[in-house]
C-alpha atoms as a PDB file:
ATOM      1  CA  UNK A   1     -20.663  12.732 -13.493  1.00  0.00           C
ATOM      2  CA  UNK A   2     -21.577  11.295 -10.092  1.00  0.00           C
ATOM      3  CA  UNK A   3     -18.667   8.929  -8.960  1.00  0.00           C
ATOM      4  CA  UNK A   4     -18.152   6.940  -6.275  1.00  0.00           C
ATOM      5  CA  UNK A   5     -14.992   5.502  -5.398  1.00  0.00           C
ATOM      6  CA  UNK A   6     -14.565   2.742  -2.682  1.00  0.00           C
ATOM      7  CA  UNK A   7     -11.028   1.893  -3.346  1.00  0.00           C
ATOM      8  CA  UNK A   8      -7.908   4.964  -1.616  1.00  0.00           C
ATOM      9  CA  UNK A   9      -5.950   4.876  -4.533  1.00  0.00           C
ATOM     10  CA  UNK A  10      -8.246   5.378  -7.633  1.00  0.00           C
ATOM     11  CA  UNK A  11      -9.907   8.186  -5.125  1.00  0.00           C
ATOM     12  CA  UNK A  12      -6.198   9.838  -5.078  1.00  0.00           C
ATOM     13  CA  UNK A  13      -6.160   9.174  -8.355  1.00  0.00           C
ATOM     14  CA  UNK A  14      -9.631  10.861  -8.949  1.00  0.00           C
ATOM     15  CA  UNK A  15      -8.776  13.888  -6.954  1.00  0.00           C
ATOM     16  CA  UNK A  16      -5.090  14.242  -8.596  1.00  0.00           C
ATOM     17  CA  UNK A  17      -7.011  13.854 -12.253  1.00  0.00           C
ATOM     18  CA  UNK A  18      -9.635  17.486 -11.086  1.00  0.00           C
ATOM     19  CA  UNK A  19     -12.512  15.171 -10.678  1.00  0.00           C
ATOM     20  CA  UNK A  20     -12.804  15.635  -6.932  1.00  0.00           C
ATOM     21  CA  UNK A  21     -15.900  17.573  -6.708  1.00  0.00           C
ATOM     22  CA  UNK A  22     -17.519  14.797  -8.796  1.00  0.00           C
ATOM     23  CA  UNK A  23     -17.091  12.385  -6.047  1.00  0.00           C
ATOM     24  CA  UNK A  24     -20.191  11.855  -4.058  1.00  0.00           C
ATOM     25  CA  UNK A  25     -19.340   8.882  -2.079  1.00  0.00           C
ATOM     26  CA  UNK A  26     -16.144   7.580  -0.566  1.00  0.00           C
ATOM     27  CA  UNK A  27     -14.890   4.660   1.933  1.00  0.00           C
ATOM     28  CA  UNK A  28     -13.410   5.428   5.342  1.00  0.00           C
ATOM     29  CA  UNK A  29      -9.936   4.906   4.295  1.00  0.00           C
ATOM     30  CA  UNK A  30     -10.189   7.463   1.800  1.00  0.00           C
ATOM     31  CA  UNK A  31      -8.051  10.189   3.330  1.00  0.00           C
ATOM     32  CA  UNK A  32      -5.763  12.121   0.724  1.00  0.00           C
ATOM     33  CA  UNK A  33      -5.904  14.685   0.156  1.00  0.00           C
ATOM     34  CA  UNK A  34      -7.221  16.024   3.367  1.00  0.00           C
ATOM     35  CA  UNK A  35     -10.274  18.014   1.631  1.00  0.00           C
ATOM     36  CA  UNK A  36     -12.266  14.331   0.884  1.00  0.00           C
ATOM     37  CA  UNK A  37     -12.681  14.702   4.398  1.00  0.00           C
ATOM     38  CA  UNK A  38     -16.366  16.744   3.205  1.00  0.00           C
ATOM     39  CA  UNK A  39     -17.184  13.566   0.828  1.00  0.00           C
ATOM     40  CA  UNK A  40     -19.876  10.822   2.185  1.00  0.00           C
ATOM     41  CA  UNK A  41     -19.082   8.106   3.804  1.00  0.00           C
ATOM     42  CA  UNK A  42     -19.890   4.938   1.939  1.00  0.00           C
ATOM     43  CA  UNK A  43     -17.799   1.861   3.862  1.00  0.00           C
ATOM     44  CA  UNK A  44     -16.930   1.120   7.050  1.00  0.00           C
ATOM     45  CA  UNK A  45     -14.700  -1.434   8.799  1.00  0.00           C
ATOM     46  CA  UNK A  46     -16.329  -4.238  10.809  1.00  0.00           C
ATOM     47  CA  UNK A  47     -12.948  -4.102  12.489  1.00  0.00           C
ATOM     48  CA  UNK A  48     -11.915  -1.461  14.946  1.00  0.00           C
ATOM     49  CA  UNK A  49      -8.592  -1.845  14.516  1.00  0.00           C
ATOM     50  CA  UNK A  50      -6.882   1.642  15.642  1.00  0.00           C
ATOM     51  CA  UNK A  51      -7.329   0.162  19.417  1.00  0.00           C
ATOM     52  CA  UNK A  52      -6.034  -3.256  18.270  1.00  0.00           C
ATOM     53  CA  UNK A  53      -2.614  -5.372  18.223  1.00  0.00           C
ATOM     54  CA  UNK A  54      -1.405  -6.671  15.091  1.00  0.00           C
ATOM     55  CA  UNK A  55      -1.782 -10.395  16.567  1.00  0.00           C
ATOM     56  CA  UNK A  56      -5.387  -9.183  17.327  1.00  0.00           C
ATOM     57  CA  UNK A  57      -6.415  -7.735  13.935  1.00  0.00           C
ATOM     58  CA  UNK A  58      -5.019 -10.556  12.471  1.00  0.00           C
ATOM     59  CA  UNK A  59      -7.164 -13.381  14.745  1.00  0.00           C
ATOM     60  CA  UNK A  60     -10.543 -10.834  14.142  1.00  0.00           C
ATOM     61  CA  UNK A  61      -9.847 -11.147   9.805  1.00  0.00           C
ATOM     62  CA  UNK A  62      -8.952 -14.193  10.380  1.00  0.00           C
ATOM     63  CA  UNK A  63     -12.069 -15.169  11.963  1.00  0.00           C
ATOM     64  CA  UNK A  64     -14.787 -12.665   9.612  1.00  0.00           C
ATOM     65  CA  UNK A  65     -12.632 -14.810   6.665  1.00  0.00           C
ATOM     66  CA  UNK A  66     -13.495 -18.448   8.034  1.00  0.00           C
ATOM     67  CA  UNK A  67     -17.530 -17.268   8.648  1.00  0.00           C
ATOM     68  CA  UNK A  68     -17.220 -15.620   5.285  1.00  0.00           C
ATOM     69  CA  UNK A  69     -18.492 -12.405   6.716  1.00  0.00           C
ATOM     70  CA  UNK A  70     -17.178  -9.493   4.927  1.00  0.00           C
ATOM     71  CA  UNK A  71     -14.684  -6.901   6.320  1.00  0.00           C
ATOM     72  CA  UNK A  72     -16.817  -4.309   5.159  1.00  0.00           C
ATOM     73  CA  UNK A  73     -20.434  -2.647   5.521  1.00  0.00           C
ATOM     74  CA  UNK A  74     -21.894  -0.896   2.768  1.00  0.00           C
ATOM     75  CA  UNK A  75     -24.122   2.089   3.912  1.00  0.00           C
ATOM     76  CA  UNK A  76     -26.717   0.647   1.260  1.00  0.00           C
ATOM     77  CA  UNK A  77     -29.608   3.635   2.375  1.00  0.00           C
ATOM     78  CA  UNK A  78     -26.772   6.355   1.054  1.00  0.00           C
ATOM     79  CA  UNK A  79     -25.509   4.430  -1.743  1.00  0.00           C
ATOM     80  CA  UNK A  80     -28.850   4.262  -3.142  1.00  0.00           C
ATOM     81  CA  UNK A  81     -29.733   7.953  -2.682  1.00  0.00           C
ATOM     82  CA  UNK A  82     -26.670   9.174  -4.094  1.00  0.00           C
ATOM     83  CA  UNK A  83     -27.150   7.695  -7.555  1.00  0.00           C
ATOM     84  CA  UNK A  84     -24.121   7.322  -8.785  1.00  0.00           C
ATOM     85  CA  UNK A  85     -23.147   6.699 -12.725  1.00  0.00           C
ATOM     86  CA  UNK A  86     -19.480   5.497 -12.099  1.00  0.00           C
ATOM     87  CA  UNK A  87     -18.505   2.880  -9.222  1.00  0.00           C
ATOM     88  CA  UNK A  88     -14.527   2.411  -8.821  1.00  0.00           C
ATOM     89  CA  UNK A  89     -14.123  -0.879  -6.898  1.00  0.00           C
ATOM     90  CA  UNK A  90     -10.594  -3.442  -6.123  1.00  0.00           C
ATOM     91  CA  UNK A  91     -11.343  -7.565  -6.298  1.00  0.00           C
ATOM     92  CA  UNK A  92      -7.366  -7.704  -5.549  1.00  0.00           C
ATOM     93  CA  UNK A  93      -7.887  -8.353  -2.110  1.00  0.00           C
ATOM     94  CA  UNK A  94     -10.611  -9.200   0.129  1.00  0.00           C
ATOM     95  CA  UNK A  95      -8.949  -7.963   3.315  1.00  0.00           C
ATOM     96  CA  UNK A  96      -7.956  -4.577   1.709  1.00  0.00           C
ATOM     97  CA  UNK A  97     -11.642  -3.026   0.495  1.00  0.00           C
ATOM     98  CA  UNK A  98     -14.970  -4.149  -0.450  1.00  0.00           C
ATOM     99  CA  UNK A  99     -15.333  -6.227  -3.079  1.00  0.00           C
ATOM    100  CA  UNK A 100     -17.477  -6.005  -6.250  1.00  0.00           C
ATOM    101  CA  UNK A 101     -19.556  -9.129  -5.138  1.00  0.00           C
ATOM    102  CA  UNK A 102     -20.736  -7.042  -1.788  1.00  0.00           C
ATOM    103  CA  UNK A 103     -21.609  -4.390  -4.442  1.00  0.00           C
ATOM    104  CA  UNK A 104     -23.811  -6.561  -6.962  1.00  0.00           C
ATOM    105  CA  UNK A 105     -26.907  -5.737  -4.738  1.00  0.00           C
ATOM    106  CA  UNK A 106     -27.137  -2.188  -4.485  1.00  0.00           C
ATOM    107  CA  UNK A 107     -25.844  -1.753  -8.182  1.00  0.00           C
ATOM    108  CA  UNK A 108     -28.706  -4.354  -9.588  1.00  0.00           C
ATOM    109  CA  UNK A 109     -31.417  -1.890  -7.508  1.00  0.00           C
ATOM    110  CA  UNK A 110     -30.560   1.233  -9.210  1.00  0.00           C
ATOM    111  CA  UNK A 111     -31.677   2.282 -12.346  1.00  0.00           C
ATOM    112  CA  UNK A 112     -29.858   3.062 -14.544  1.00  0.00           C
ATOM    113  CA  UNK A 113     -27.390   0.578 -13.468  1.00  0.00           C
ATOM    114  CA  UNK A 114     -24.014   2.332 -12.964  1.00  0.00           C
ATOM    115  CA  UNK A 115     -21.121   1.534 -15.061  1.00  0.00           C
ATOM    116  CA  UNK A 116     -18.853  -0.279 -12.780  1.00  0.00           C
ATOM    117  CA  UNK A 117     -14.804  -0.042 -12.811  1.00  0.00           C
ATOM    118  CA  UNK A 118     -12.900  -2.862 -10.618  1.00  0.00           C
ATOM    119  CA  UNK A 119      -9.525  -2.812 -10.707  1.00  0.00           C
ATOM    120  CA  UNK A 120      -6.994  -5.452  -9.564  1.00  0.00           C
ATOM    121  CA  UNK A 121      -3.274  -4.368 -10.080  1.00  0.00           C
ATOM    122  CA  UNK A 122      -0.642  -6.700  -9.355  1.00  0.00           C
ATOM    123  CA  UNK A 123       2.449  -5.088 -10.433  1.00  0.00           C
ATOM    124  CA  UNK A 124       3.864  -1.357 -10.316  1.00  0.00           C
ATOM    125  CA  UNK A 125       2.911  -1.297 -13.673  1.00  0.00           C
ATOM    126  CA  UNK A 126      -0.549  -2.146 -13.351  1.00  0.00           C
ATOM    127  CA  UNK A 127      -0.773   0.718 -11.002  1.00  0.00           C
ATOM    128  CA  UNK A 128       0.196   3.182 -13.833  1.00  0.00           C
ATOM    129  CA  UNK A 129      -1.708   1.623 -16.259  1.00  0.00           C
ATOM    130  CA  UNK A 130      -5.130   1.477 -13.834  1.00  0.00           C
ATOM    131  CA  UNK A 131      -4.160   5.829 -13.472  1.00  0.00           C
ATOM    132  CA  UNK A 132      -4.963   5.981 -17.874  1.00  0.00           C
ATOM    133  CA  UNK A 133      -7.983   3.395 -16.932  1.00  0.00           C
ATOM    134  CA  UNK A 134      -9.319   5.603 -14.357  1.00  0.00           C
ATOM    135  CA  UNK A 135      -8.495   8.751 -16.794  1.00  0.00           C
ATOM    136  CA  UNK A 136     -11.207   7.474 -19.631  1.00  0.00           C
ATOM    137  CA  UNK A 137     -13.729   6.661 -16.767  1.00  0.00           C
ATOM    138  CA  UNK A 138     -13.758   9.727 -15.656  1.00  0.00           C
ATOM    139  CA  UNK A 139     -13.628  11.704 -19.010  1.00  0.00           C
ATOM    140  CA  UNK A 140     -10.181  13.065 -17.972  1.00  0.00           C
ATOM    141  CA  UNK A 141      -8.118  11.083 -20.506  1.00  0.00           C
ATOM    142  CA  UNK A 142      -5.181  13.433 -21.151  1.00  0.00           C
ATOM    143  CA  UNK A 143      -4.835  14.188 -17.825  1.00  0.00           C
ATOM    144  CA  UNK A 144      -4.790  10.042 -17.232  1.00  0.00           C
ATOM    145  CA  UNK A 145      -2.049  10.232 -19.462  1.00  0.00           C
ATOM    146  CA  UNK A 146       0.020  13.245 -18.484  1.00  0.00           C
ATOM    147  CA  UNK A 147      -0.248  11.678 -14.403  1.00  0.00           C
ATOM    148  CA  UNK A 148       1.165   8.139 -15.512  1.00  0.00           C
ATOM    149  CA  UNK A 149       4.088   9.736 -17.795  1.00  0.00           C
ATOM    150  CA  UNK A 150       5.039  11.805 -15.184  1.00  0.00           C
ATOM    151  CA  UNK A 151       5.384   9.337 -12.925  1.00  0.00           C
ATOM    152  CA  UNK A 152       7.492   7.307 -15.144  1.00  0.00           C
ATOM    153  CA  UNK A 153       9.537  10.018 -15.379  1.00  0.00           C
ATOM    154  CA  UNK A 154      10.149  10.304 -11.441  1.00  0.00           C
ATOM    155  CA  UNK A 155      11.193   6.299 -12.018  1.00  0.00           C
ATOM    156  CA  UNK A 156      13.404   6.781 -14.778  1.00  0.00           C
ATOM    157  CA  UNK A 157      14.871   9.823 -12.720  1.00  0.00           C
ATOM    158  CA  UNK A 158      15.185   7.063  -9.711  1.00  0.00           C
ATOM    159  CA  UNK A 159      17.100   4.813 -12.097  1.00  0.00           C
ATOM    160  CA  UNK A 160      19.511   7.102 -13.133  1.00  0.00           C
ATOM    161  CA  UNK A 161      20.375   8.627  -9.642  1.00  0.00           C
ATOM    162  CA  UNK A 162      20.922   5.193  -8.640  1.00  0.00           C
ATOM    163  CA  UNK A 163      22.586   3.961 -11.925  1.00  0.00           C
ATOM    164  CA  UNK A 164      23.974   0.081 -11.741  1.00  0.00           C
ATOM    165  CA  UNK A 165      25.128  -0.039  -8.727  1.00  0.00           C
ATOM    166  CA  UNK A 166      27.788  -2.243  -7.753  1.00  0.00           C
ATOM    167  CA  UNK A 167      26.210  -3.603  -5.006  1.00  0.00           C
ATOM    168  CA  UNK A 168      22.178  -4.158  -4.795  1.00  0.00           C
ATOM    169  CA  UNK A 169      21.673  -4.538  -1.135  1.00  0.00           C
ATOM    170  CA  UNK A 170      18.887  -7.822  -0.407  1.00  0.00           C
ATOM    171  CA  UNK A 171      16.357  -6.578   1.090  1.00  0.00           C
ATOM    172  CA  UNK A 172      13.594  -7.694   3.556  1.00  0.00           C
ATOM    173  CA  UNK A 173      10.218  -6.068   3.307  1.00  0.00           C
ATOM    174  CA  UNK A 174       8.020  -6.845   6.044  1.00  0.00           C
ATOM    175  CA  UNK A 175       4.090  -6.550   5.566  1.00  0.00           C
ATOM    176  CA  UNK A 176       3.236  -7.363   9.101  1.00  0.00           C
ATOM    177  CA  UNK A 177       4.864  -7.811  12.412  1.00  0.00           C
ATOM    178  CA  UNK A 178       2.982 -10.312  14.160  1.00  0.00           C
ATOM    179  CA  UNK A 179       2.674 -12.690  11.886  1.00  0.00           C
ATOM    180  CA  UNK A 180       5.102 -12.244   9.890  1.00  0.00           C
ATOM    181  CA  UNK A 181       4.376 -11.454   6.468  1.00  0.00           C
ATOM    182  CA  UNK A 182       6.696 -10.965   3.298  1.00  0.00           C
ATOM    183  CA  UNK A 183       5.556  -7.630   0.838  1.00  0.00           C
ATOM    184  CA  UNK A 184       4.104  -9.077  -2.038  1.00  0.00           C
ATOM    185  CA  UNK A 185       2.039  -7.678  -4.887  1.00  0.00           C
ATOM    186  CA  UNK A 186       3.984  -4.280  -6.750  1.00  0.00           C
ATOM    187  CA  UNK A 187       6.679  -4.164  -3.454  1.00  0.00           C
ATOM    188  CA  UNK A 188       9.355  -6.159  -5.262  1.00  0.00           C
ATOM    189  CA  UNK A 189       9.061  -3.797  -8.280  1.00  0.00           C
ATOM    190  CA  UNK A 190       9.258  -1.262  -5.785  1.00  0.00           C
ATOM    191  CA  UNK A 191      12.529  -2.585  -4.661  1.00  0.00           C
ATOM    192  CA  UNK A 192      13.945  -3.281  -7.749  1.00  0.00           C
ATOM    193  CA  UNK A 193      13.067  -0.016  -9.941  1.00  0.00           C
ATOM    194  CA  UNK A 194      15.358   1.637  -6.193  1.00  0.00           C
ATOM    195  CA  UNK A 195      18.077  -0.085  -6.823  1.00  0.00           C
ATOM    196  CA  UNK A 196      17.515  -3.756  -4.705  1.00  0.00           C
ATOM    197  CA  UNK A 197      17.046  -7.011  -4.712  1.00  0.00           C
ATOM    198  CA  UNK A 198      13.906  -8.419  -2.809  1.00  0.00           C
ATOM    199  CA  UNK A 199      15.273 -11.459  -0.950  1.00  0.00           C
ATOM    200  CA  UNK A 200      11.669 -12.498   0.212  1.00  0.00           C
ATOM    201  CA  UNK A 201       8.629 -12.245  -2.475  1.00  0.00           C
ATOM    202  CA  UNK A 202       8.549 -12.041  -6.367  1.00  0.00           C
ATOM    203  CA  UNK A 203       6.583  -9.396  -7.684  1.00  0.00           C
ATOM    204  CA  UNK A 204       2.835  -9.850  -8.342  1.00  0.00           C
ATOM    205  CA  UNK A 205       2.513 -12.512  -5.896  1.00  0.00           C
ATOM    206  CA  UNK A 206       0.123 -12.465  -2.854  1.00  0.00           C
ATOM    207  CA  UNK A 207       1.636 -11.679   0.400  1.00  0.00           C
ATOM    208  CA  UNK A 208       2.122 -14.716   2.738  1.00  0.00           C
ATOM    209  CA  UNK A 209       3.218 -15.571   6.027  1.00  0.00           C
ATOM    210  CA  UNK A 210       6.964 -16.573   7.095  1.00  0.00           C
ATOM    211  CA  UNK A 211       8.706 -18.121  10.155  1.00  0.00           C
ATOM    212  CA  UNK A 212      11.954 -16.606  11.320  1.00  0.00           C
ATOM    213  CA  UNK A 213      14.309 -19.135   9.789  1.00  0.00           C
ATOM    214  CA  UNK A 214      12.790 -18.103   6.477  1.00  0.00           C
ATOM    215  CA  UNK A 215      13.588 -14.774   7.039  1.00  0.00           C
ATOM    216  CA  UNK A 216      16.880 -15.476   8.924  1.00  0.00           C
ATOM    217  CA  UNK A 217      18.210 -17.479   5.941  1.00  0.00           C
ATOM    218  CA  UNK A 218      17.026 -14.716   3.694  1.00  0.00           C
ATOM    219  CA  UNK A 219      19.970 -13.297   4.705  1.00  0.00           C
ATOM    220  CA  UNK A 220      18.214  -9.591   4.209  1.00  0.00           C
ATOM    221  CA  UNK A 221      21.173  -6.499   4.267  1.00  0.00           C
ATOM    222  CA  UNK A 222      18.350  -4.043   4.898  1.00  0.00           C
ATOM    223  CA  UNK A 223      14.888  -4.469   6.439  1.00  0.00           C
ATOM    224  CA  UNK A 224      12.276  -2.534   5.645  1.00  0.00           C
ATOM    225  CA  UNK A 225       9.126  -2.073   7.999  1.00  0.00           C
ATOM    226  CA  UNK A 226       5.857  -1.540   6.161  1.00  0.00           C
ATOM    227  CA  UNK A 227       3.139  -3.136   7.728  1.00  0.00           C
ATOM    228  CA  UNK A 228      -0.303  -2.705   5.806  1.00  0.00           C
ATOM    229  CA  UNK A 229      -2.344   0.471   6.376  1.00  0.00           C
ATOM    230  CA  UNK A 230       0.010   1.593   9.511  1.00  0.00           C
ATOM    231  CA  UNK A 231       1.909   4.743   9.832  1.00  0.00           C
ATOM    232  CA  UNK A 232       5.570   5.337  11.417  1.00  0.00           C
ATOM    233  CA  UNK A 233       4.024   5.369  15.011  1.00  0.00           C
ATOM    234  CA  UNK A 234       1.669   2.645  14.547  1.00  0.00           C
ATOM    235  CA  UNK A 235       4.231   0.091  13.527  1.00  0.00           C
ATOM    236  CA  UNK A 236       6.865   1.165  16.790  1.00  0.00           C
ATOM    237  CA  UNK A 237       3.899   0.903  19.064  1.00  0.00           C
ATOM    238  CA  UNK A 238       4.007  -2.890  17.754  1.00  0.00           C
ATOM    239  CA  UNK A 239       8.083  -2.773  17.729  1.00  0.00           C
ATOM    240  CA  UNK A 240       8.642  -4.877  20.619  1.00  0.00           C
ATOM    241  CA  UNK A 241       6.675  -8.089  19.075  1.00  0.00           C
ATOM    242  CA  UNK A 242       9.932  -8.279  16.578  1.00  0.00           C
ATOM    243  CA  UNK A 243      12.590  -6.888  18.929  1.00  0.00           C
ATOM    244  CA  UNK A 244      12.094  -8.993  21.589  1.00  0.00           C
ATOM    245  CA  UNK A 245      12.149 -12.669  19.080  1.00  0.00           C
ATOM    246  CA  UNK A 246      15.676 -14.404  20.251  1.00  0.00           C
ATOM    247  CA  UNK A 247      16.864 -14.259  16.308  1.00  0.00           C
ATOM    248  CA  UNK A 248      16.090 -10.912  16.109  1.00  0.00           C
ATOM    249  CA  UNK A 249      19.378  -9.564  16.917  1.00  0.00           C
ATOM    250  CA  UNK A 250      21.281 -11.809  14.579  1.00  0.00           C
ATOM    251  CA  UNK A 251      19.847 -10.775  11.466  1.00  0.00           C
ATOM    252  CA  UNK A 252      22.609  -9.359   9.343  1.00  0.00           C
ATOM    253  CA  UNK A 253      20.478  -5.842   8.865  1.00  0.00           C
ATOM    254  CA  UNK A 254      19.990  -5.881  12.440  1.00  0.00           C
ATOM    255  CA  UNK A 255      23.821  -5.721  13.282  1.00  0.00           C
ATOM    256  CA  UNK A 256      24.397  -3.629  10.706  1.00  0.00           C
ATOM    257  CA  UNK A 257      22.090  -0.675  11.895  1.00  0.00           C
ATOM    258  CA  UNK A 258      19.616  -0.941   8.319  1.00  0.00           C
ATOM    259  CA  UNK A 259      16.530  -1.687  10.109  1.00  0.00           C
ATOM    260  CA  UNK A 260      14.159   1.370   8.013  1.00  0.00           C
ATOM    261  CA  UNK A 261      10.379   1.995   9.223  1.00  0.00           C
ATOM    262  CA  UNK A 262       8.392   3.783   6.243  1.00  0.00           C
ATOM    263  CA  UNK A 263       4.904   5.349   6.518  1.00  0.00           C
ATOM    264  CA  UNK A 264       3.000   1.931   4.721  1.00  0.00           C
ATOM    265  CA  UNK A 265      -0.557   3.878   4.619  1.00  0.00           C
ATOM    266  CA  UNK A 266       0.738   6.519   2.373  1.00  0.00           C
ATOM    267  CA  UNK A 267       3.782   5.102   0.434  1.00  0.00           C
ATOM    268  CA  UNK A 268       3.349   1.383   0.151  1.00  0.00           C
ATOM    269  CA  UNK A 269       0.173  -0.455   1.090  1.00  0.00           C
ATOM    270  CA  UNK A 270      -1.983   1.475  -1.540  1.00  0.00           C
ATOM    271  CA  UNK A 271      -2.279   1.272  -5.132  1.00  0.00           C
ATOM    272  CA  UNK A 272      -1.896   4.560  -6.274  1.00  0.00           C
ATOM    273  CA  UNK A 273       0.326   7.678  -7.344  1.00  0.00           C
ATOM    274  CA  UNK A 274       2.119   8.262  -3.996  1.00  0.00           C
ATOM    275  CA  UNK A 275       3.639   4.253  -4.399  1.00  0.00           C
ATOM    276  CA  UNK A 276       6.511   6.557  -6.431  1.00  0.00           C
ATOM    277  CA  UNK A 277       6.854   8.633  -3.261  1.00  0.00           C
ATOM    278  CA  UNK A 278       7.974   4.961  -1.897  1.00  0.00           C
ATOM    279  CA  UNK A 279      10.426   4.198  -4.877  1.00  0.00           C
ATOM    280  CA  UNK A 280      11.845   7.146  -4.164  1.00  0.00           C
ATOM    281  CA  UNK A 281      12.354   7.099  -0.342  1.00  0.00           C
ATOM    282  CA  UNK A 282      13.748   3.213  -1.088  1.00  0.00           C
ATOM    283  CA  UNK A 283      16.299   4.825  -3.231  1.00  0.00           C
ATOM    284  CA  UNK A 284      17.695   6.946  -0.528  1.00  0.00           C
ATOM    285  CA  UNK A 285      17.773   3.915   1.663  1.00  0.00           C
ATOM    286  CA  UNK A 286      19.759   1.504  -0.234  1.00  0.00           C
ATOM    287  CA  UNK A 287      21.724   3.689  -2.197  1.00  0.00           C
ATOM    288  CA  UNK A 288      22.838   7.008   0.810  1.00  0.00           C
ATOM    289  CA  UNK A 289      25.596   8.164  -1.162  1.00  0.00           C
ATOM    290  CA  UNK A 290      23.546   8.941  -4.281  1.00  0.00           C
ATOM    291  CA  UNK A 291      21.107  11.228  -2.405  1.00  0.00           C
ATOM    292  CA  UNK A 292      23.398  13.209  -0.211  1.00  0.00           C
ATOM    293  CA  UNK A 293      23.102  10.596   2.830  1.00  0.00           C
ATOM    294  CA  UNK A 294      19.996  11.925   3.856  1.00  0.00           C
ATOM    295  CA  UNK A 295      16.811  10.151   4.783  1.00  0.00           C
ATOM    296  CA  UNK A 296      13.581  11.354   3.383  1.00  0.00           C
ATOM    297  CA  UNK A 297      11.487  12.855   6.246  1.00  0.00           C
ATOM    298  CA  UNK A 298       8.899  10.069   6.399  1.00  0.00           C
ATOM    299  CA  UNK A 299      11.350   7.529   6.709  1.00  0.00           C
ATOM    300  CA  UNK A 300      13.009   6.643  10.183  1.00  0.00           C
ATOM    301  CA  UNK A 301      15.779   4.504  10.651  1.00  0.00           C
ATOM    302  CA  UNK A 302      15.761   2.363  13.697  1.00  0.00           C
ATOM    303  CA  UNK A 303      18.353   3.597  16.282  1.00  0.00           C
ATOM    304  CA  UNK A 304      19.573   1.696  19.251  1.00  0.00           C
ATOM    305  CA  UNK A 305      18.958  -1.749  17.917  1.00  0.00           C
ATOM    306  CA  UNK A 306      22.931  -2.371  16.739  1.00  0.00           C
ATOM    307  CA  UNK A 307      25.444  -4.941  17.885  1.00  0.00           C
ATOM    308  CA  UNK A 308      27.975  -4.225  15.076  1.00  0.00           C
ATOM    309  CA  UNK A 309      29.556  -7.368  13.530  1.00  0.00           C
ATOM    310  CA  UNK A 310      33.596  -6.496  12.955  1.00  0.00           C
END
């Protein structure tokens, strides 16, 4: 089976299912495990954004959005000439990946026409569910199976570590620093299946844009940092754009020292197995005493930023 996925998560999915040397076409953000690096090439950003401020990035979607010009290009030459019989595409969101509509060209020109899979998971759920989806596509069923009921295992592990808690801290997830954007989509389930209460989206909503009074009155015990597609170092390059706001010092998790920055790319902005890798490392944050007060390593928590309240 030639397949062709154009969407990170159903390609980790592909990979973590033994169907990786099956895969004859990629996009550019599809970068775990390392050894896709060999796989073709299919989509690239119109947007450069590794050189980019958040404020910038968001202006240059912004503006591809209002001229209707995709995000994306579709190599169409190598597309062709790989001749795939399975195409894994997202219509979730338009700023994430391509989308199937960008895709209705080059799949009407070859023949046979290849099956096509879009997927659009809103909750945590979804996300397990799309893994048994993806499973059947790909003729690896079982194995579809055996990956989601594992990972509900690592949940219902979370759960009990965690047990009911006394307390559920409220928490704050931020999706972008500048705007400000609230975690939407499978975050809150995220936050809830660790042990908290999401203060600022309900689960299997979009994301959106909030002013600081909305997230001052959200009255958040913990932030956590997880702006889309960045890693650790990519979001404190941008720190300063939050720091320096006048109301960012009297935010409750601010004077309490629970200001968190998590690696979004791997953990949180994707779709895909690893998003239980981010229920976990949530867990240790809200709840120290139940995992030995110890931070997972891809987790940093933000020193130096404290005025404590007494």
């Amino acid at each position: 089976m030639r397949i062709c996925s154009l969407v990170p998560g159903a390609t980790e999915v592909v990979a973590a299912l033994g169907r990786q040397d099956d895969l004859i076409g990629i996009s550019h953000e599809c970068d775990f495990p390392p050894s896709l690096a060999q796989i073709p090439v299919m989509v690239r950003p119109r947007i450069e954004s590794h050189h980019l401020s958040s404020v910038e990035i968001d202006q240059q979607v912004g503006a591809l959005v209002a001229a209707e010009a995709g995000l994306y290009e579709l190599d169409e030459t190598r597309l062709l000439a790989a001749r795939p019989d399975l195409i894994i595409a997202q219509n979730l969101c338009d700023v994430c990946a391509i989308t199937p509509l960008q895709l209705e060209r080059v799949v009407q020109a070859l023949s046979p026409p290849p099956r096509m899979l879009t997927l659009s998971p809103g909750r945590l759920e979804d996300i397990l569910r799309d893994i048994e989806t993806i499973g059947t596509a790909i003729g690896r069923e079982e194995a579809g199976i055996q990956l989601s009921a594992a990972l509900r295992r690592r949940l219902n592990t979370v759960r009990a570590t965690v047990g009911a808690p006394a307390m559920r801290p409220r928490v704050a997830c931020i999706e972008w620093l500048s705007p400000l954007y609230t975690a939407g989509h499978w975050v809150p389930d995220m936050v809830a299946a660790a042990g908290g209460i999401d203060v600022l989206a309900q689960a299997g909503t979009v994301s959106r844009t909030m002013d600081w009074d909305t997230l001052a009155a959200s009255e958040p015990d913990v932030i956590v940092l997880m702006p889309c597609g960045f890693t650790v170092p990519r979001t404190k390059a941008e720190l300063a754009s939050l720091t320096a706001h006048p109301q960012w010092r009297h935010l409750c998790a601010v004077q309490r020292g629970e200001i968190y920055l998590v690696d979004a790319l791997s953990y949180f902005s994707r779709p895909g197995p690893r998003l239980i890798d981010g229920v976990e490392q949530l867990a240790a944050i809200f709840h120290p005493a139940s995992y030995g007060r110890h931070l997972p390593a891809s987790v940093e928590r933000l020193e130096g930023q404290t005025t404590h309240s007494h």
